[in-house]
Protein backbone atom coordinates (compact mmCIF):
# COMPACT_ATOMS: atom_id res chain seq x y z
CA UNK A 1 -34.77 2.04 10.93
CA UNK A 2 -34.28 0.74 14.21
CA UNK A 3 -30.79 1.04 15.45
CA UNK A 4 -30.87 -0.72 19.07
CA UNK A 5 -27.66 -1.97 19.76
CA UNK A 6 -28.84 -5.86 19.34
CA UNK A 7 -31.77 -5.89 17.22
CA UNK A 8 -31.55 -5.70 13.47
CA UNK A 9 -33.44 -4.10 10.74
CA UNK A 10 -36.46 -6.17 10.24
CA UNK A 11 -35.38 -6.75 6.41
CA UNK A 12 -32.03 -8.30 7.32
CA UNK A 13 -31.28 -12.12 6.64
CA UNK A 14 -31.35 -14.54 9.09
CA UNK A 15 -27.78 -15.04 8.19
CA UNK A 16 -27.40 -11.40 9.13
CA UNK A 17 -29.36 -12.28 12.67
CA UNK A 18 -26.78 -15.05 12.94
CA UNK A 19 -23.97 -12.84 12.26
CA UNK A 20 -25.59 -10.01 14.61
CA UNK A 21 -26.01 -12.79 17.80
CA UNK A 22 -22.32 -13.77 17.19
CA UNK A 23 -21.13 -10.66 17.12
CA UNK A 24 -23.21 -9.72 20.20
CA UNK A 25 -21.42 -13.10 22.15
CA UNK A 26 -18.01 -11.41 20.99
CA UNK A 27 -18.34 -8.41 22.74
CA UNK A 28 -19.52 -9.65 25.44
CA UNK A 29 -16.89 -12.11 25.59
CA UNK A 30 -14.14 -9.13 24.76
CA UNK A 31 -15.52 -7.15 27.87
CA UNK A 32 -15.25 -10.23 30.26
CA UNK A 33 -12.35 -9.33 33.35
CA UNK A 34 -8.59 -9.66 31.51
CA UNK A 35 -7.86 -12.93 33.36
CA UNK A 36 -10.21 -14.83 31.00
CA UNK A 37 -8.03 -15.22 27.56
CA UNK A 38 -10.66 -16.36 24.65
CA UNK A 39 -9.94 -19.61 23.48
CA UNK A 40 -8.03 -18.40 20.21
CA UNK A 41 -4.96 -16.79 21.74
CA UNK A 42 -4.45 -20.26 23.59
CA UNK A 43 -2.41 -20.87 20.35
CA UNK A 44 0.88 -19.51 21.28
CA UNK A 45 3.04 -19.50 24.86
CA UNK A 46 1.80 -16.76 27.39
CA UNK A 47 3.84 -13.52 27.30
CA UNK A 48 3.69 -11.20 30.17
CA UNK A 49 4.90 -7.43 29.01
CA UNK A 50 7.56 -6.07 31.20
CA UNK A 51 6.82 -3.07 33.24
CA UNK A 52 9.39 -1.05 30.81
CA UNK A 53 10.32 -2.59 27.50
CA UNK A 54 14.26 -2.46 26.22
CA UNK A 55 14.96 -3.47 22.87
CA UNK A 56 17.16 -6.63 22.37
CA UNK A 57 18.47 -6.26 19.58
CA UNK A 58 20.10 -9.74 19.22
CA UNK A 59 17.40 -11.39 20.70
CA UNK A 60 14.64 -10.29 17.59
CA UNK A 61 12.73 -12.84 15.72
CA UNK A 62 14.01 -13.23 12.56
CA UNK A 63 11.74 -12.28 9.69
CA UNK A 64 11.98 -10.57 6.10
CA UNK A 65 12.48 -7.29 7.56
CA UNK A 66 13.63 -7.42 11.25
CA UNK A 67 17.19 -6.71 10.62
CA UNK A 68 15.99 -3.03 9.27
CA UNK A 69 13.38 -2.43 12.34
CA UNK A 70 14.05 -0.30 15.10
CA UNK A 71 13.26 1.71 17.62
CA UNK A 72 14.90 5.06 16.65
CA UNK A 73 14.65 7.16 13.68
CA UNK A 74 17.48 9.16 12.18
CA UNK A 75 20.33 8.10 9.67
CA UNK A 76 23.24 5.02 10.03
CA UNK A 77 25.03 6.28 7.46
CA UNK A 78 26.21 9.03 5.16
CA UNK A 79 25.20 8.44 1.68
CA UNK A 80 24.27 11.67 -1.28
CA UNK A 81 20.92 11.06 -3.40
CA UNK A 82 21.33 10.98 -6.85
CA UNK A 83 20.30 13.50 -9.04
CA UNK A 84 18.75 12.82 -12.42
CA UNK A 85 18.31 16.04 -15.23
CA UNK A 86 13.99 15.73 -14.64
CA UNK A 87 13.10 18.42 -11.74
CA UNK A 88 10.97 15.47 -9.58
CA UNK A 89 13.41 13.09 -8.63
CA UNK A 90 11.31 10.31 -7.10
CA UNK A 91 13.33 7.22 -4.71
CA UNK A 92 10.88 4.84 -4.15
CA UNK A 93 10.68 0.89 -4.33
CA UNK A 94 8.13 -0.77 -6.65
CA UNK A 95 6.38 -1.54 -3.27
CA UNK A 96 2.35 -0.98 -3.35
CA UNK A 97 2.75 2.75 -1.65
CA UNK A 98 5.77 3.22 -4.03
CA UNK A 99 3.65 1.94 -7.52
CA UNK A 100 0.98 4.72 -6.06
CA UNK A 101 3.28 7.92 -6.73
CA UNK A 102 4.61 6.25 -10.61
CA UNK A 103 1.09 5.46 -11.89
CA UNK A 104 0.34 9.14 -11.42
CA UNK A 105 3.65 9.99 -13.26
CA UNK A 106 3.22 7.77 -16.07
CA UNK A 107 -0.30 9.28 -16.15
CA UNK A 108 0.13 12.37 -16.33
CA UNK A 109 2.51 12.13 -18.85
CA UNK A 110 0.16 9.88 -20.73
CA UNK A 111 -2.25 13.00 -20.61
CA UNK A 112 0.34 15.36 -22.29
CA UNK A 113 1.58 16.84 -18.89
CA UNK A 114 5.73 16.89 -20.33
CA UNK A 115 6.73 18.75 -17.12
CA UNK A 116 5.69 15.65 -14.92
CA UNK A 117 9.27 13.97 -17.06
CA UNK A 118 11.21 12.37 -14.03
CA UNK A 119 13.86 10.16 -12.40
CA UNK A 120 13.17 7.58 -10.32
CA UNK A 121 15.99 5.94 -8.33
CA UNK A 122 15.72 2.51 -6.54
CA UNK A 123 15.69 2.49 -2.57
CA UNK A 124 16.32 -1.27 -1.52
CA UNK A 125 14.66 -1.08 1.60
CA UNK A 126 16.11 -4.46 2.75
CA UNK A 127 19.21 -2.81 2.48
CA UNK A 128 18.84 0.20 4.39
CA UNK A 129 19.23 2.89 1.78
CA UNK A 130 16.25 4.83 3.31
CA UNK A 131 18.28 5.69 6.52
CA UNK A 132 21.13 7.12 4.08
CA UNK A 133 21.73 10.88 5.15
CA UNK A 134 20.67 11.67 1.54
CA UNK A 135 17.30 9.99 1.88
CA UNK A 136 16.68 11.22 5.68
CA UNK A 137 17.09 14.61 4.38
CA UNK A 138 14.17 14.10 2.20
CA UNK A 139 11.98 12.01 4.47
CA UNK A 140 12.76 12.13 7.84
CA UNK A 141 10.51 9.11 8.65
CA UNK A 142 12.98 7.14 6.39
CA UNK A 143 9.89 5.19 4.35
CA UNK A 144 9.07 5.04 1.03
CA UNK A 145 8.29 6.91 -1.82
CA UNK A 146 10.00 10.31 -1.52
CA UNK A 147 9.88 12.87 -3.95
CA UNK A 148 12.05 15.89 -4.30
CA UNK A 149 10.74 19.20 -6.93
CA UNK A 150 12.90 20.91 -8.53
CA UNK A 151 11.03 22.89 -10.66
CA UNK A 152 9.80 25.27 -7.40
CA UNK A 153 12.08 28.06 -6.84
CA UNK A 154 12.66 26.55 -3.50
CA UNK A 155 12.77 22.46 -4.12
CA UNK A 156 10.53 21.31 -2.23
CA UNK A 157 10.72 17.63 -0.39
CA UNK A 158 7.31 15.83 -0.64
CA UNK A 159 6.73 12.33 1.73
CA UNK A 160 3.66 10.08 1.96
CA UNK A 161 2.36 8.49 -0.55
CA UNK A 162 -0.97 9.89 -0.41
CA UNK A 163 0.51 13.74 0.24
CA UNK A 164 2.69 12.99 -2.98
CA UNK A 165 -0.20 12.17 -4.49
CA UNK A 166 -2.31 14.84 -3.72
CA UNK A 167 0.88 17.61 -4.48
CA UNK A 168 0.52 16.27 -7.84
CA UNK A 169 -2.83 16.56 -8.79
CA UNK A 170 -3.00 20.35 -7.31
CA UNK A 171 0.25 20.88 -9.02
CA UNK A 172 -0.85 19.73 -12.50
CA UNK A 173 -4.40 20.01 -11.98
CA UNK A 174 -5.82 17.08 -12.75
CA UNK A 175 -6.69 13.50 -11.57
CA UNK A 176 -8.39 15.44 -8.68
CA UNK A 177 -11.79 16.95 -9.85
CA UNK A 178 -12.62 20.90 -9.50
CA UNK A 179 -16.20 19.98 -8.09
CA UNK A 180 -15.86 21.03 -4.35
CA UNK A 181 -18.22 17.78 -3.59
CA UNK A 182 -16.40 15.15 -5.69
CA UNK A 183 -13.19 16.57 -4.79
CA UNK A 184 -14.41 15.54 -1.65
CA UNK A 185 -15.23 12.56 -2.29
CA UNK A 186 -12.30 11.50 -3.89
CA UNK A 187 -9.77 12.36 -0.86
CA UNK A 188 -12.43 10.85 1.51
CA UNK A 189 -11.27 7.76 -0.19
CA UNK A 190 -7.62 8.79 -0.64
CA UNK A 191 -7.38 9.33 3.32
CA UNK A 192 -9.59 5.91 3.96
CA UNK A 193 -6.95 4.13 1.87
CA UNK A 194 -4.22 5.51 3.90
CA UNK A 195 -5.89 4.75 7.54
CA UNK A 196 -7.01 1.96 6.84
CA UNK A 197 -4.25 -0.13 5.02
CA UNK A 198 -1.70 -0.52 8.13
CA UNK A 199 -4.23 -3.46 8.91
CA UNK A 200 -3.62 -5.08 5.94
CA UNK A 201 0.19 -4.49 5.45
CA UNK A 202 1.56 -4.17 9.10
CA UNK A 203 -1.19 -6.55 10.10
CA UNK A 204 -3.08 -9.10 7.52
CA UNK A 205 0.57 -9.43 5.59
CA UNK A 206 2.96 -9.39 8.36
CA UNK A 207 1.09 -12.38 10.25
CA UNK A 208 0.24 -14.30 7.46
CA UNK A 209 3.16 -13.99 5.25
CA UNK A 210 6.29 -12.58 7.25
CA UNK A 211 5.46 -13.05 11.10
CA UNK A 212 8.57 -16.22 11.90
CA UNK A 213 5.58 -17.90 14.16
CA UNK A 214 1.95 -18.26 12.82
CA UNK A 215 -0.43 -16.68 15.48
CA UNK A 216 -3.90 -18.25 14.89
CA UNK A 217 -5.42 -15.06 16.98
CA UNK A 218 -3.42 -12.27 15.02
CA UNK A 219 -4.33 -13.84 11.35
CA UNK A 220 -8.13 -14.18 12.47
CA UNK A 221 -8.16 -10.80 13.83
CA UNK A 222 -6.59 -8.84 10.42
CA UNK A 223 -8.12 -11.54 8.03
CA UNK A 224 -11.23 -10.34 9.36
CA UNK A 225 -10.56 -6.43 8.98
CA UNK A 226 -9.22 -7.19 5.82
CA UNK A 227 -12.10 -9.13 4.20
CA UNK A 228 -14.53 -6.04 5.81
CA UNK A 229 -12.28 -3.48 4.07
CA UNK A 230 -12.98 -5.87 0.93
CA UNK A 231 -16.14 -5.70 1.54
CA UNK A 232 -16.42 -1.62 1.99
CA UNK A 233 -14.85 -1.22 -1.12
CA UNK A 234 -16.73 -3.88 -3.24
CA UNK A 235 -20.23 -2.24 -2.29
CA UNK A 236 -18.88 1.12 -2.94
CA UNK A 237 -18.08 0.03 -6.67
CA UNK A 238 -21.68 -1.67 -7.23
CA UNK A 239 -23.01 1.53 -7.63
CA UNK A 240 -19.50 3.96 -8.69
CA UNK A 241 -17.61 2.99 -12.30
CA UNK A 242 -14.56 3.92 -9.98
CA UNK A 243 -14.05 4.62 -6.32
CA UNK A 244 -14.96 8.51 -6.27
CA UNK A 245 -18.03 8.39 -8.73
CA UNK A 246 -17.99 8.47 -12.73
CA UNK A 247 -14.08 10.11 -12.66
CA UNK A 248 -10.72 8.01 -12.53
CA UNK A 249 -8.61 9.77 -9.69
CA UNK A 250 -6.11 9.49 -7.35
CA UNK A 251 -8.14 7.38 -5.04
CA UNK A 252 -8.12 4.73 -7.64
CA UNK A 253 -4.18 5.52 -7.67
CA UNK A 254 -3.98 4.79 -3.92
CA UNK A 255 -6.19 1.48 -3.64
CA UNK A 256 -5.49 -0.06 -7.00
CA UNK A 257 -1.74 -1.40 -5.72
CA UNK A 258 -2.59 -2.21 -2.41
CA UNK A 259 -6.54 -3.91 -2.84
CA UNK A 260 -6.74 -4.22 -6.39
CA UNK A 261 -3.03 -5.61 -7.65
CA UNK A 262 -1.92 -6.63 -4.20
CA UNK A 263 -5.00 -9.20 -3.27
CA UNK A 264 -7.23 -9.04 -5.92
CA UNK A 265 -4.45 -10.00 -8.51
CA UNK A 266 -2.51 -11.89 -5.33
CA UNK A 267 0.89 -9.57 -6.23
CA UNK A 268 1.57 -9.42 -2.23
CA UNK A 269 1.91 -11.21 0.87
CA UNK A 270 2.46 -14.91 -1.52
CA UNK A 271 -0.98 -14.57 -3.15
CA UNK A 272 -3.52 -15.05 -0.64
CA UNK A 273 -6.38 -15.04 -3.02
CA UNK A 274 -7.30 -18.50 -2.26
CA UNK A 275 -7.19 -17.93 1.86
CA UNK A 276 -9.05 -14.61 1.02
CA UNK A 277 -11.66 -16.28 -1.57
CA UNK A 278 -11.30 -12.99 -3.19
CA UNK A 279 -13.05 -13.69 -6.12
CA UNK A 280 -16.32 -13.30 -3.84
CA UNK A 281 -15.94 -9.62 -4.50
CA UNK A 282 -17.21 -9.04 -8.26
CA UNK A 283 -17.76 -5.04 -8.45
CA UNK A 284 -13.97 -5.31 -6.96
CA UNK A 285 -12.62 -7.82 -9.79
CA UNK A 286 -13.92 -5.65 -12.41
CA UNK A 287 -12.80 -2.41 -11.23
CA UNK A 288 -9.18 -4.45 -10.81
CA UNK A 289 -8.94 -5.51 -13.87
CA UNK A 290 -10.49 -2.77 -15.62
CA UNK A 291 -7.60 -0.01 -13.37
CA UNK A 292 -4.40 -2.95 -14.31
CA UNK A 293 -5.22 -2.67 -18.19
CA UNK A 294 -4.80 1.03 -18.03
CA UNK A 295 -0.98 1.54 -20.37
CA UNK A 296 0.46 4.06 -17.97
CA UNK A 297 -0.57 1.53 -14.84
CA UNK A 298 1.34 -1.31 -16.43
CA UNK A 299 3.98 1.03 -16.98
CA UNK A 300 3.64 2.42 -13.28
CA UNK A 301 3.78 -0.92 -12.04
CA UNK A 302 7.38 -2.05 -14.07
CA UNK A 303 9.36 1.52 -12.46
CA UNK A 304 11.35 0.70 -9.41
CA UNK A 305 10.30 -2.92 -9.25
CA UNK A 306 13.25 -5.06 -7.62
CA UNK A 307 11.24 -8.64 -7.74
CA UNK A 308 8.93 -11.03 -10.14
CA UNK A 309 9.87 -11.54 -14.15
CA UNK A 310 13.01 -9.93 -15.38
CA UNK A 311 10.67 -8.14 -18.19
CA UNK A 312 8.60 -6.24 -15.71
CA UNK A 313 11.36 -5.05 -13.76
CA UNK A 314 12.92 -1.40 -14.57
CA UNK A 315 14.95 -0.97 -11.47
CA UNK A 316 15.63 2.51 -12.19
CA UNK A 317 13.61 5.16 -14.85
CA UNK A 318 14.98 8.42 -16.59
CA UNK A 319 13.42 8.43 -19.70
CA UNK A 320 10.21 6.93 -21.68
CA UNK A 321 12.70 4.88 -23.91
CA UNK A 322 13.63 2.71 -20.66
CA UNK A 323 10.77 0.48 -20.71
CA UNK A 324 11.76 -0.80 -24.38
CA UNK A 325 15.52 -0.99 -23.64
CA UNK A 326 16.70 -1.21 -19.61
CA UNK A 327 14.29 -3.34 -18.50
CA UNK A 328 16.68 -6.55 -16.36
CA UNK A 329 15.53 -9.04 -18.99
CA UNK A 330 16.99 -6.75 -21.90
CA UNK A 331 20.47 -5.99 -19.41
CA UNK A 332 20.77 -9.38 -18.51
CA UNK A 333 20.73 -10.25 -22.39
CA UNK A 334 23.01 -7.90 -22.83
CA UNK A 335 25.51 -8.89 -20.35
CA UNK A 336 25.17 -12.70 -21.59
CA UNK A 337 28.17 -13.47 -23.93
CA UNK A 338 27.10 -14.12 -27.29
């Protein structure tokens, strides 16, 4: 293959020499002195950075979150974690990293694993519960899901989604295989999930769906990561039943909420399937719907959920039974005078 920086393999498309030219005219243009802005990022008033920059607190856009964002970690205020009788206590939101860490709960337990029984209490983020001293204690970078074990003879604190995770599958030996290569293989894609989905929350969402002023230049730029990451993962699953290979594992766990659910299914960021024109990516759509009929995913997906239908919602989970009975739909009905 020839791999000069400019000229193709000669079996590419000429839509692929278009693409290759274009991109050739963008870097160029990118490496042109600062003083010349590209005509996209004409879009919005010029900002000049301040030599030092001092956060003003009252002077913030307002957006979703910006009256939980700061500068400084470390706990506002004292508040205890509850304590359920399960030894993993997990406080998460029904957030894409948080549905990560109860799909593998409700799968293990699917697979006979009884000592994978927990509690899962609901951290309303919006709120600031996860700068409580309770909370800090357990995750000291105040995001969730966080998982305390009780069952070690030291409890041990687990944080990150994909490190929770990966604690389980060691710990119950499974969704993980034993094959040194396709374990491998399987946290290659665990660990690409977690670098490379900042772009699409802190950067494809927050600009398209949260961001108080649309930036023309900030949605082009993560649309454009976003679609490749698509991309990556829909030529990956032409030739793999699941992410890894021929084995359902935690990578499917990790990218399932985030690509699958979250833009395939349009559950995040106010569906931008359409703006996306995700049903381009078939091998994806398959593997999404094929991962969302799974029981213990549809489960996985109800536990901690604060948002959408009453019926899907179980804010809070300490038992099996809970789906069938404390789900807001069946308190609500409860509550309503007969």
């Amino acid at each position: 293959m020839d791999t000069r920086v400019g000229q193709p393999p000669h079996n590419m498309t000429t839509h692929n020499h278009d693409w290759t030219a274009h991109a050739h005219h963008s870097i160029h243009s990118a490496n042109l002195s600062s003083d010349k802005r590209e005509p996209n990022m004409t879009d919005t008033p010029e900002y000049t950075p301040p030599e030092v920059w001092v956060w003003e607190r009252d002077d913030s856009p307002k957006w979703r979150y910006g009256n939980i964002n700061r500068p400084i970690a470390g706990v506002t205020h004292e508040k205890e974690l509850a304590r359920g009788k399960h030894p993993l206590q997990l406080y998460s939101l029904g957030t894409p990293n948080g549905v990560k860490v109860t799909i593998i709960l409700e799968e293990l337990l699917a697979a006979g694993h009884s000592a994978a029984e927990y509690d899962a209490w609901l951290i309303r983020i919006g709120e600031g519960d996860q700068f409580g001293s309770g909370f800090v204690g357990v995750n000291p970078n105040s995001k969730i899901p966080a998982l305390m074990d009780y069952s070690e003879q030291t409890p041990r604190r687990v944080f990150e989604s994909g490190a929770i995770l990966l604690y389980l599958a060691d710990k119950f030996g499974t969704f993980l295989p034993k094959d040194r290569g396709k374990r491998t293989e399987a946290l290659n894609w665990l660990f690409w999930q977690m670098g490379s989905t900042p772009y699409v929350g802190g950067g494809f969402g927050h600009f398209y769906a949260y961001a108080p002023v649309k930036i023309k230049y900030a949605i082009d730029r993560f649309t454009m990561e976003l679609k490749r990451q698509l991309d990556v993962l829909d030529r990956q699953l032409a030739d793999n039943h699941f992410i890894a290979g021929d084995e359902y594992t935690i990578a499917d766990m990790a990218i399932w909420p985030w690509y699958g659910n979250g833009m395939l299914n349009g559950a995040s960021y106010n569906d931008p399937r359409k703006f996306l024109q995700t049903h381009e990516y078939k091998n994806l759509t398959r593997w999404t719907k094929e991962i969302g009929e799974r029981p213990a995913v549809k489960r996985g997906r109800m536990v901690n959920r604060a948002s959408g239908p009453l019926e899907e919602q179980l804010h809070e989970r300490h038992d099996a039974s809970d789906f069938a009975t404390k789900t807001q739909d069946k308190i609500a009905a409860r509550a309503t005078p007969s």
